[in-house]
Protein backbone atom coordinates (compact mmCIF):
# COMPACT_ATOMS: atom_id res chain seq x y z
CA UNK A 1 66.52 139.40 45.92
CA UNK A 2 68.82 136.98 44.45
CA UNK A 3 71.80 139.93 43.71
CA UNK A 4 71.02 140.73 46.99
CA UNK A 5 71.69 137.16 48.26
CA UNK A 6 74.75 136.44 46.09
CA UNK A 7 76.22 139.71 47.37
CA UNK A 8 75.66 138.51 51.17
CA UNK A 9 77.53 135.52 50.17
CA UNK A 10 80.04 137.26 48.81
CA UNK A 11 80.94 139.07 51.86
CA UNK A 12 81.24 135.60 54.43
CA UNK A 13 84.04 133.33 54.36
CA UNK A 14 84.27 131.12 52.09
CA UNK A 15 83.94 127.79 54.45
CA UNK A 16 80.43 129.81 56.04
CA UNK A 17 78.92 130.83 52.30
CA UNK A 18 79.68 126.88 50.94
CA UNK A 19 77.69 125.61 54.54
CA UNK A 20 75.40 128.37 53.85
CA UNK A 21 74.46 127.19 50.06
CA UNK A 22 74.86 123.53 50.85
CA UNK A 23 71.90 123.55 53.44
CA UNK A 24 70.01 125.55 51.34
CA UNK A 25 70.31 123.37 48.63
CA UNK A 26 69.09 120.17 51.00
CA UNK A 27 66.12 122.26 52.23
CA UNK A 28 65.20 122.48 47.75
CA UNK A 29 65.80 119.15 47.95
CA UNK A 30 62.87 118.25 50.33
CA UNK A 31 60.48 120.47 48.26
CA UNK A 32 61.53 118.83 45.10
CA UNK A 33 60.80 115.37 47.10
CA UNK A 34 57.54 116.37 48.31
CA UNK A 35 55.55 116.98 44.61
CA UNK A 36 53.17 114.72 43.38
CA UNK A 37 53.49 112.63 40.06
CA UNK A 38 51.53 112.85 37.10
CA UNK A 39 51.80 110.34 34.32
CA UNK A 40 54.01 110.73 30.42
CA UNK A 41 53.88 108.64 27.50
CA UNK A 42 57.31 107.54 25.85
CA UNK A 43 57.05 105.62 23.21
CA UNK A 44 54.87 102.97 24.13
CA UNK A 45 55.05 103.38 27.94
CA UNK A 46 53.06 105.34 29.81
CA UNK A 47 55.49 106.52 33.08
CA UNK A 48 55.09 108.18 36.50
CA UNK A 49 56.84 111.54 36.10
CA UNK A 50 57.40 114.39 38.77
CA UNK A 51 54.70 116.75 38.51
CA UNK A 52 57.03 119.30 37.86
CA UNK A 53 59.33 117.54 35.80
CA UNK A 54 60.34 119.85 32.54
CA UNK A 55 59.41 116.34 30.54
CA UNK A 56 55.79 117.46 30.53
CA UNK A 57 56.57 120.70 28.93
CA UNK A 58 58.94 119.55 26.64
CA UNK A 59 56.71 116.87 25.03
CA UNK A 60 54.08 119.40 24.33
CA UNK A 61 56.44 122.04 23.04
CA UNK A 62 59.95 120.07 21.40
CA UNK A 63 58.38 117.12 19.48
CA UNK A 64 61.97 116.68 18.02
CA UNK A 65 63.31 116.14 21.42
CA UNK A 66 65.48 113.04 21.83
CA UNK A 67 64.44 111.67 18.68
CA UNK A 68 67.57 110.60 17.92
CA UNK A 69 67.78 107.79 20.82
CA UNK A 70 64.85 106.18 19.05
CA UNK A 71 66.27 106.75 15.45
CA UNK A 72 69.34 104.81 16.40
CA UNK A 73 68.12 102.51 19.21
CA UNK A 74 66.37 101.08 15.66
CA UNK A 75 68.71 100.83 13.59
CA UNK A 76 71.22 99.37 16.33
CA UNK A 77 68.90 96.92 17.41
CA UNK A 78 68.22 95.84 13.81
CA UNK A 79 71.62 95.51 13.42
CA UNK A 80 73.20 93.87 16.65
CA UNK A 81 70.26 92.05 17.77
CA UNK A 82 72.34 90.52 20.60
CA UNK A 83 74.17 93.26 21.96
CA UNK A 84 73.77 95.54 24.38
CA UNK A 85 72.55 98.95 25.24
CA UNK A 86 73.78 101.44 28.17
CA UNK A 87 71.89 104.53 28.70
CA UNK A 88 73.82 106.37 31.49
CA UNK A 89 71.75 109.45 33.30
CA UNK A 90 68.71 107.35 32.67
CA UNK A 91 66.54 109.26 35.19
CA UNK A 92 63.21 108.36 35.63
CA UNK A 93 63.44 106.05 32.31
CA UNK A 94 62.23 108.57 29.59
CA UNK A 95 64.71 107.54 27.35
CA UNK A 96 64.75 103.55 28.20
CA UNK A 97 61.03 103.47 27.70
CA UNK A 98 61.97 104.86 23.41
CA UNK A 99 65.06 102.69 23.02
CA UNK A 100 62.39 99.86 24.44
CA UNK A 101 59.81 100.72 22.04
CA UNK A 102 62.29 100.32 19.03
CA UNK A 103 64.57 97.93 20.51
CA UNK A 104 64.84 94.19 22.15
CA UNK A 105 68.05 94.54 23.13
CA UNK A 106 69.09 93.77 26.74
CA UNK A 107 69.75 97.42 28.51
CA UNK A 108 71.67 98.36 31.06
CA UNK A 109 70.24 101.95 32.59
CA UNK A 110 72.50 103.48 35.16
CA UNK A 111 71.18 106.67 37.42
CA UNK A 112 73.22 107.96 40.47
CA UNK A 113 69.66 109.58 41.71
CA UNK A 114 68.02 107.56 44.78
CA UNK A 115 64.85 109.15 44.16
CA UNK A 116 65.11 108.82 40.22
CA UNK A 117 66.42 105.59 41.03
CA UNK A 118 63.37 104.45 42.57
CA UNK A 119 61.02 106.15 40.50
CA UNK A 120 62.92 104.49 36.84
CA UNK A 121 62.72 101.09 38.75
CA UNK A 122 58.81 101.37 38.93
CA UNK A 123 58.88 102.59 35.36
CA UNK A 124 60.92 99.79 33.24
CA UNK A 125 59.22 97.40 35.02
CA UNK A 126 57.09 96.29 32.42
CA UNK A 127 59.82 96.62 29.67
CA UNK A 128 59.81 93.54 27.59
CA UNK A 129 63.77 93.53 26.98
CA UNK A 130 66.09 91.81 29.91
CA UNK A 131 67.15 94.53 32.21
CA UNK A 132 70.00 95.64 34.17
CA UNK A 133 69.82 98.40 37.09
CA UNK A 134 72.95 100.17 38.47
CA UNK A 135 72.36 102.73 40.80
CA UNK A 136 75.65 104.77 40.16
CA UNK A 137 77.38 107.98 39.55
CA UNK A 138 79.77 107.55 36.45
CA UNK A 139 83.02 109.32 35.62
CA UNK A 140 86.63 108.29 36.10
CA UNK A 141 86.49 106.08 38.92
CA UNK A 142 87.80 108.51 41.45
CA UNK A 143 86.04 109.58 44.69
CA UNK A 144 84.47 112.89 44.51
CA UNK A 145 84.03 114.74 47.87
CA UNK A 146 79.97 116.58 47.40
CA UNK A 147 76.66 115.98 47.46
CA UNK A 148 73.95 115.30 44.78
CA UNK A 149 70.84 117.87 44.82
CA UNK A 150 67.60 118.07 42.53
CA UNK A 151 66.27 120.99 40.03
CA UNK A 152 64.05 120.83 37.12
CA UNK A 153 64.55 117.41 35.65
CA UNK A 154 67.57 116.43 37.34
CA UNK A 155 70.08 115.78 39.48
CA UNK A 156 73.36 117.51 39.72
CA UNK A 157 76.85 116.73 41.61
CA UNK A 158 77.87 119.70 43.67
CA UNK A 159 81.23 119.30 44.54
CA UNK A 160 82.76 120.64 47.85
CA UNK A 161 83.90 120.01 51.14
CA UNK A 162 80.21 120.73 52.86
CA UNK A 163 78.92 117.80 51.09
CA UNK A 164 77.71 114.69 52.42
CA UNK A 165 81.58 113.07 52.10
CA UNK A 166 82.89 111.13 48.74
CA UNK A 167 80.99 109.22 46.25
CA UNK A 168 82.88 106.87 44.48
CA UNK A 169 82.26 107.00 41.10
CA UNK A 170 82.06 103.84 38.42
CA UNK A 171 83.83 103.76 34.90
CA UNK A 172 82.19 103.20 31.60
CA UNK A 173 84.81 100.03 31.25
CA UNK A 174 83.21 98.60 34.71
CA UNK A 175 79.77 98.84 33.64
CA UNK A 176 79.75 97.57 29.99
CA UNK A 177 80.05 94.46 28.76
CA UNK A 178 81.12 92.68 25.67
CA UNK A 179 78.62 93.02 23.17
CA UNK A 180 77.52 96.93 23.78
CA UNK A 181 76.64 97.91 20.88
CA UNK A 182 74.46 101.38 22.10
CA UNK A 183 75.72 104.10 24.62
CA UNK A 184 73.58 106.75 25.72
CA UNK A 185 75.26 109.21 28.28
CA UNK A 186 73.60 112.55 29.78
CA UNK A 187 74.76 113.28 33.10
CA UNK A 188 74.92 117.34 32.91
CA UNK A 189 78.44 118.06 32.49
CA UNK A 190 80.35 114.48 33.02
CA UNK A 191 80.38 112.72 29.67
CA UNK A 192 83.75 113.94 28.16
CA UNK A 193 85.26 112.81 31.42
CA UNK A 194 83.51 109.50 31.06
CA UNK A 195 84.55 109.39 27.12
CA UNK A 196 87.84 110.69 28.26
CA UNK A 197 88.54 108.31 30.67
CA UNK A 198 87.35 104.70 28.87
CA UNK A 199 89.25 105.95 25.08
CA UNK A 200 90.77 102.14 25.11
CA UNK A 201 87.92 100.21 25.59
CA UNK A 202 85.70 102.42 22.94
CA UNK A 203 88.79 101.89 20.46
CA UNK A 204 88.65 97.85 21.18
CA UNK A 205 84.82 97.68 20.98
CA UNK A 206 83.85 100.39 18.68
CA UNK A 207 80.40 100.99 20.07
CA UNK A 208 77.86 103.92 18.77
CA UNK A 209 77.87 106.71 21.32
CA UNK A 210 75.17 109.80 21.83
CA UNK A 211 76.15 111.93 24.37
CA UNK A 212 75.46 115.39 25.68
CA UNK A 213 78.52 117.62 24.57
CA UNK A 214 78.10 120.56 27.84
CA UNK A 215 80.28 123.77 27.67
CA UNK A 216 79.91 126.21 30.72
CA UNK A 217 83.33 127.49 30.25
CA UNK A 218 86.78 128.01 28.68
CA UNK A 219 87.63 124.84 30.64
CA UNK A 220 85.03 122.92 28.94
CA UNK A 221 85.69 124.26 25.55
CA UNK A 222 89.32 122.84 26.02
CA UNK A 223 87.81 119.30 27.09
CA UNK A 224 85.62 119.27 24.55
CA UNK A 225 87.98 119.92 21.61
CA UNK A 226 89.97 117.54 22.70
CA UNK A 227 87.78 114.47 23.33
CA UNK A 228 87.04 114.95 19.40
CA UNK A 229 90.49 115.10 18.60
CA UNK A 230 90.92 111.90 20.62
CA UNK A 231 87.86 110.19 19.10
CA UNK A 232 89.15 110.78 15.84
CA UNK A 233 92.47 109.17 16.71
CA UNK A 234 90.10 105.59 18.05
CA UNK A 235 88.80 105.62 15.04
CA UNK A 236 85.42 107.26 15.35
CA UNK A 237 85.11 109.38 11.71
CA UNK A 238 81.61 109.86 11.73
CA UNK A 239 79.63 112.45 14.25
CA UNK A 240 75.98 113.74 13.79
CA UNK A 241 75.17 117.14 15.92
CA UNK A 242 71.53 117.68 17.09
CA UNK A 243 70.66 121.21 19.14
CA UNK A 244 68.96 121.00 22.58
CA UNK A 245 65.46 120.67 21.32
CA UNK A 246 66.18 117.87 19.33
CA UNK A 247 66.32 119.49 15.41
CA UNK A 248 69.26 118.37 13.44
CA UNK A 249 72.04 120.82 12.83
CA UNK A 250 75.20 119.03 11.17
CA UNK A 251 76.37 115.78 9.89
CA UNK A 252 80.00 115.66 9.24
CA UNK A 253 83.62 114.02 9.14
CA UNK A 254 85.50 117.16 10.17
CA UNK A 255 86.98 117.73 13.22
CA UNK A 256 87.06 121.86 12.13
CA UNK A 257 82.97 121.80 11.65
CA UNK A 258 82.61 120.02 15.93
CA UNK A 259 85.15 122.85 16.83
CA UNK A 260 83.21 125.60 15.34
CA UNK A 261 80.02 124.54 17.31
CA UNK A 262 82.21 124.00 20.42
CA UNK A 263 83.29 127.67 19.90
CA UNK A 264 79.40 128.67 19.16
CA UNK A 265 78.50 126.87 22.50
CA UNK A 266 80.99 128.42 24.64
CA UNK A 267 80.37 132.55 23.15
CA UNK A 268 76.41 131.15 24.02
CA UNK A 269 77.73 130.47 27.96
CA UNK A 270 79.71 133.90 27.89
CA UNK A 271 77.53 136.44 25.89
CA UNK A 272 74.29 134.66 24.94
CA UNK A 273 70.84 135.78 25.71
CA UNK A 274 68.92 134.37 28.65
CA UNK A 275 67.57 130.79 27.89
CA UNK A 276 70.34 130.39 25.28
CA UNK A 277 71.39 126.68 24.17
CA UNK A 278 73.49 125.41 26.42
CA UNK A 279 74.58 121.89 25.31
CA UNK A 280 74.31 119.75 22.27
CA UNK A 281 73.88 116.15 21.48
CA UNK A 282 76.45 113.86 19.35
CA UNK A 283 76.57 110.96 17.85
CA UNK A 284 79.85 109.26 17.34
CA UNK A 285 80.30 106.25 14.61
CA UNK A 286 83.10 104.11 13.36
CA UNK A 287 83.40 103.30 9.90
CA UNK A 288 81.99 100.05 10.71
CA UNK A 289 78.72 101.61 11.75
CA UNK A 290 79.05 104.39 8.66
CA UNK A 291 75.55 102.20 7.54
CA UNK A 292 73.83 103.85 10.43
CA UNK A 293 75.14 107.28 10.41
CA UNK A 294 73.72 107.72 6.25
CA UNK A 295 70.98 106.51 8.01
CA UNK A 296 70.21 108.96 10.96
CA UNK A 297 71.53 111.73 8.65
CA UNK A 298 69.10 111.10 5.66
CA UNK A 299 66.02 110.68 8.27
CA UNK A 300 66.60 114.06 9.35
CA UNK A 301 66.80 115.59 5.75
CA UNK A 302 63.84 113.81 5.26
CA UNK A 303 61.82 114.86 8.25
């Protein structure tokens, strides 16, 4: 049904296909908004979760998963006490509630998502650290002309002109402040631009960033390769690579070794088998934080 679909598509205009697919993807929309909630525990917070939210699945089979934010929220909070940490693509607060379970630190949680947005309000309520809410999509600063729609666990930016007009977007260097010591960033497909776009301020304040390194494409492979090549040049010599699922692949100084798995990533997008790993999570330290990243690496060969 769906070859069939694509190949009606493929046969209209492009202005009538792009109407076509954008009210379709409003009508999944108000399904997605309709489900129930049912009720996860992260960390030490027990959260209202869509009932069809992959979270419920992947806490029963990928134990591993996002580990890492509550490996380093530790060891960042034990060692900047009084800074701050950014999670960006927060969602419904699944990763605030583990940085809040190892952490005191104030946070600032950003999601671009009304209805995550109100569902992640409800959920950090009860937090005991001092926190910040920015409703916001995050990239470059530049107005984007598309709409934001809803699958699985969560919400993506479909650009085009059928969308509901242009979103401005916020920068990294607007929403941080002084003493970030933390950035988290998953916002399916944006966080090399966002990297990309705030390379002075990380070079000035030399925070630890985690983010979700996302190759669809030959395009992305380019980005990609170069963000590390401009990390390196900030001063960021230290980068940890987790898969997906959460289980610890690499930790290395070489640009070659983060080029290789970009390369592995993109033959995945081209060639791979159905359900194939699409994205994988980094770590990026500066020599001042080289304490942490022995840290997080020896953990994992540990564990």
């Amino acid at each position: 049904m769906r070859r069939f679909v694509k190949g009606l598509l493929r046969r209209l205009p492009p202005s009538t296909a792009d109407a076509l697919l954008e009210r379709a993807r409003t009508y999944q929309d108000k399904r997605y908004f309709n489900q129930g909630f049912a009720q996860v525990k992260c960390g030490n917070y027990l959260l209202d979760c869509p009932k069809h939210h992959p979270l419920l699945m992947f806490q029963r089979s990928q134990p591993y998963r996002d580990r890492s934010v509550s490996i380093v929220a530790e060891l960042a909070g034990k060692k900047y006490p009084d800074g701050t940490i950014i999670d960006i693509g927060a969602n419904i607060g699944d990763t605030a509630a583990l940085i809040a379970t190892y952490a005191r630190n104030k946070l600032i949680l950003v999601e671009a998502s009304d209805y995550f947005f109100e569902i992640l309000t409800r959920n950090v309520a009860n937090f005991p650290n001092d926190v910040e809410l920015k409703k916001a999509m995050v990239s470059d600063g530049s107005y984007s002309s598309g709409s934001l729609h809803h699958r699985g666990g969560t919400a993506y930016f479909q650009e085009g002109p059928h969308g509901h007009g242009s979103v401005k977007t916020e920068r990294l260097v607007d929403i941080a402040d002084a003493k970030t010591c933390f950035i988290k960033i998953d916002t399916d497909g944006y966080d090399a631009q966002i990297l990309a776009d705030s390379l002075e301020w990380l070079a000035a304040n030399r925070p630890l960033v985690l983010f979700e390194n996302w190759i669809r494409n030959a395009k992305d492979l380019s980005i990609a390769d170069s963000l590390y090549d401009d990390l390196r040049k900030i001063g960021y010599e230290y980068f940890i690579v987790w898969d997906d699922p959460g289980f610890h692949i690499v930790s290395t100084t070489s640009s070659d070794v983060l080029k290789d798995l970009n390369r592995y990533l993109y033959k995945l997008s081209q060639q791979g088998p159905p359900g194939s790993i699409g994205n994988f999570d980094v770590l990026c330290a500066q020599p001042i934080d080289q304490d942490i990243y022995i840290d997080v690496s020896k953990w994992y060969r540990a564990n």
